[in-house]
Every structure is written in C-alpha cells, then in structure tokens.
Protein backbone atom coordinates (compact mmCIF):
# COMPACT_ATOMS: atom_id res chain seq x y z
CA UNK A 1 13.40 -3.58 -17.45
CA UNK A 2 11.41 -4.13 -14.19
CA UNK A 3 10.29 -0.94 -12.39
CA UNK A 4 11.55 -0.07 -8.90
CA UNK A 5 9.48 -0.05 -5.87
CA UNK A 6 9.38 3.53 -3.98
CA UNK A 7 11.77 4.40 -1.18
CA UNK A 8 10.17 3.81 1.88
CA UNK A 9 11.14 7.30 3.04
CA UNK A 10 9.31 9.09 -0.37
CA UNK A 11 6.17 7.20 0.40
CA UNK A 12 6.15 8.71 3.45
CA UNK A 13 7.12 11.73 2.47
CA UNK A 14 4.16 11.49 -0.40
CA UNK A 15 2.03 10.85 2.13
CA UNK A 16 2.51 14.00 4.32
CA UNK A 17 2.51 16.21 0.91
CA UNK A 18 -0.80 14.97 -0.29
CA UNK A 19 -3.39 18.34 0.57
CA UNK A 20 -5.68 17.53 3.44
CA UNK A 21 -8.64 18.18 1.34
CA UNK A 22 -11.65 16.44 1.18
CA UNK A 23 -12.00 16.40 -2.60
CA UNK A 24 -8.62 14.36 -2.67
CA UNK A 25 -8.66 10.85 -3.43
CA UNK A 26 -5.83 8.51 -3.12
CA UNK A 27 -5.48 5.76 -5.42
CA UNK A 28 -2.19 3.67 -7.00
CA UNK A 29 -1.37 4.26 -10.43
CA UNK A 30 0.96 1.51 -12.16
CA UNK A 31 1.61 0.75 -8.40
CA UNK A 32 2.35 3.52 -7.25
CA UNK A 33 0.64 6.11 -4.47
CA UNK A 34 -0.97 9.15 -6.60
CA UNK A 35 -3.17 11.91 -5.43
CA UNK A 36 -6.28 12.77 -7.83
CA UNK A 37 -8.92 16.00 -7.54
CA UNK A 38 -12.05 15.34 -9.36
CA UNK A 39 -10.94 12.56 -11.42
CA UNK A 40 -7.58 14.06 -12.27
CA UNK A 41 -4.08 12.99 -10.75
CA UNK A 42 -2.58 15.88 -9.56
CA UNK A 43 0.99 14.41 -7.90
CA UNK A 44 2.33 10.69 -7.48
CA UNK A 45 5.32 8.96 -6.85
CA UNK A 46 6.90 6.66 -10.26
CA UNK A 47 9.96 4.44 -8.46
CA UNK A 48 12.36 7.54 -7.45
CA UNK A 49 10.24 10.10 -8.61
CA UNK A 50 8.28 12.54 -7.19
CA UNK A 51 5.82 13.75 -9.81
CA UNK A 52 3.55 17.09 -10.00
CA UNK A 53 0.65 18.50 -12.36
CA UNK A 54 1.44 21.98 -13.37
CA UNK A 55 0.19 24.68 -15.59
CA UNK A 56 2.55 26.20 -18.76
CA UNK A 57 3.45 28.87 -16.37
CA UNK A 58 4.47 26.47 -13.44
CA UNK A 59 6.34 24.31 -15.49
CA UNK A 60 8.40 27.19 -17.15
CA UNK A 61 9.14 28.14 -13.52
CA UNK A 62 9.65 24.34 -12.37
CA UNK A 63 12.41 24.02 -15.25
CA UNK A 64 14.08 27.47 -14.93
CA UNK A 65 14.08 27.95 -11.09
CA UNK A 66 14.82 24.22 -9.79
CA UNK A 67 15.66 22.64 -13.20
CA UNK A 68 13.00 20.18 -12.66
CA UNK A 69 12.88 17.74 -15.52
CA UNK A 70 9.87 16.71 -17.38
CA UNK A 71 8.34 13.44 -16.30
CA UNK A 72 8.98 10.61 -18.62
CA UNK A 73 8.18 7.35 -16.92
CA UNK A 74 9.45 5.32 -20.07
CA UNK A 75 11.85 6.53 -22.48
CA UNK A 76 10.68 8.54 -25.02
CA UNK A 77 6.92 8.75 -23.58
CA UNK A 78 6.71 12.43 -21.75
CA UNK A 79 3.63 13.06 -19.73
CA UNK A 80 3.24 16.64 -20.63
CA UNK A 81 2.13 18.54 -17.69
CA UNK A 82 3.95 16.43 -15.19
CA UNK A 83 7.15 17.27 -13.85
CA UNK A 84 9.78 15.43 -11.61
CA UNK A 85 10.83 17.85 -8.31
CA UNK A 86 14.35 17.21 -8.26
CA UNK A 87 16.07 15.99 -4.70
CA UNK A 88 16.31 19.67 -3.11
CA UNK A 89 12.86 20.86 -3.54
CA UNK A 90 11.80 16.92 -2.00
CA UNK A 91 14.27 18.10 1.20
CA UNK A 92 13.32 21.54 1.87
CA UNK A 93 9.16 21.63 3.31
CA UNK A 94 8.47 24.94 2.51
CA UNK A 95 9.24 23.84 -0.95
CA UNK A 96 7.52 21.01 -1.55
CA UNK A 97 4.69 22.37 -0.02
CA UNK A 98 4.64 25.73 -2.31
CA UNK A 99 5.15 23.23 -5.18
CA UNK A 100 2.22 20.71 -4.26
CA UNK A 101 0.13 23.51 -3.35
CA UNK A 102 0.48 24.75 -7.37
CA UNK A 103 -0.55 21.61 -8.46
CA UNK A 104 -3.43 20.68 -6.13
CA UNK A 105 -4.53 24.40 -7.39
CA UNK A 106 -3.82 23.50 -10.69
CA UNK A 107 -5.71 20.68 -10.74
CA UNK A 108 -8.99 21.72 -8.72
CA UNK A 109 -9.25 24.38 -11.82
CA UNK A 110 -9.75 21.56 -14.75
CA UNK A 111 -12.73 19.70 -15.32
CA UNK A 112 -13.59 16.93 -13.86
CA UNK A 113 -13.12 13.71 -15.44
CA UNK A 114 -16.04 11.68 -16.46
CA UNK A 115 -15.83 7.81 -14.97
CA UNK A 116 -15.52 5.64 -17.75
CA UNK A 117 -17.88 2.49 -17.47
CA UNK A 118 -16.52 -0.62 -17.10
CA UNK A 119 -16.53 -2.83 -19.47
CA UNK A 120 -18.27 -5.90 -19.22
CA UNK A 121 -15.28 -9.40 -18.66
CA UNK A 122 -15.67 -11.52 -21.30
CA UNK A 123 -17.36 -15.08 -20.56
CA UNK A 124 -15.04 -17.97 -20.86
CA UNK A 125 -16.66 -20.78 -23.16
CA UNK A 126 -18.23 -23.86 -21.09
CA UNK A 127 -17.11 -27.12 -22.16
CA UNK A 128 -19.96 -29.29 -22.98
C-alpha cells in the first residue's frame, strides 16, 4: 500500500505550528515535513496525520481529554511517545498551539542525539 502525500492545507498548517526557535531544525522524515530539537523529532506530519512527542503524563492527557490515538504509521508498529491530534485540536489554534508547545518542551528536556557517522558507499567493482 503506497503512502499518501500530505494535504496541502496540513503542510501549511505544520508549518505555522513548528516553534520559532532557533534550536529547531526542519527536516523530512519518510517524506514528510518533521520538526527536530537537538537531534530529536519532536512533531511531523505522516499522510493525514498530525503527529506530536509527549511525555507519559501528556499522553495520558492526549488520550483522555481529546482521545488522541497513538501514532502507528504501519499497522501493528506504534511509535511510543508519538501521538496523532485528532481533527478538532488541528482546527482550534489555541489548541494546537498548547499541544505543540508540550512537545517542543518535551523534547528540549531529552538528550541530545549523537549524529551517527555515515557510512562509507560501497565501491562498485571495475571491469577490467
């Protein structure tokens, strides 16, 4: 099953969510538009989705208050601390905002991740 591209009107929504901070970096994911802090993606978009990092206590709160679903961009493969924001939360600012805001705080609290060296391409053989 081929993935499906982004709405045009989540991108930009994604893209007026993202924290105007200078220690976020923007990068695609599987092709998709993600925000990272130090290494770590803290919110993205996965074809209708609208995906946040939260703590335990965020994600109880997530579920219970707006019955946001865990993030499972295949079936059966959860991503843990990553939660889909259901349609209401994605219409209402003040929402989205409180929500992103508790994931870009989230996030800024781990440790940053280490860049992993890249490896070196392997050499075709030369015909002789």
């Amino acid at each position: 099953m081929a993935w499906l591209k982004s709405p045009q009107a989540l991108l930009d929504l994604f893209e007026e969510a993202v924290p105007d901070d200078p220690r976020v970096e923007r990068r695609k994911m599987f092709g998709y538009p993600c925000a990272f802090v130090n290494g770590n993606m803290c919110m993205g978009l996965h074809q209708e989705d609208f995906i946040v990092r939260l703590s335990e206590e965020d994600r109880v709160a997530a579920k219970s208050e707006l019955d946001a679903q865990p993030f499972e961009p295949m079936k059966g493969r959860v991503m843990r601390e990553y939660v889909a924001l259901p349609e209401a939360v994605l219409a209402d600012e003040e929402q989205l905002v409180r929500w992103t805001g508790r994931s870009f705080t989230y996030v800024s609290g781990l440790a940053p991740k280490e860049k992993k060296p890249r490896r070196a391409k392997k050499k075709k053989p030369t015909k002789d």
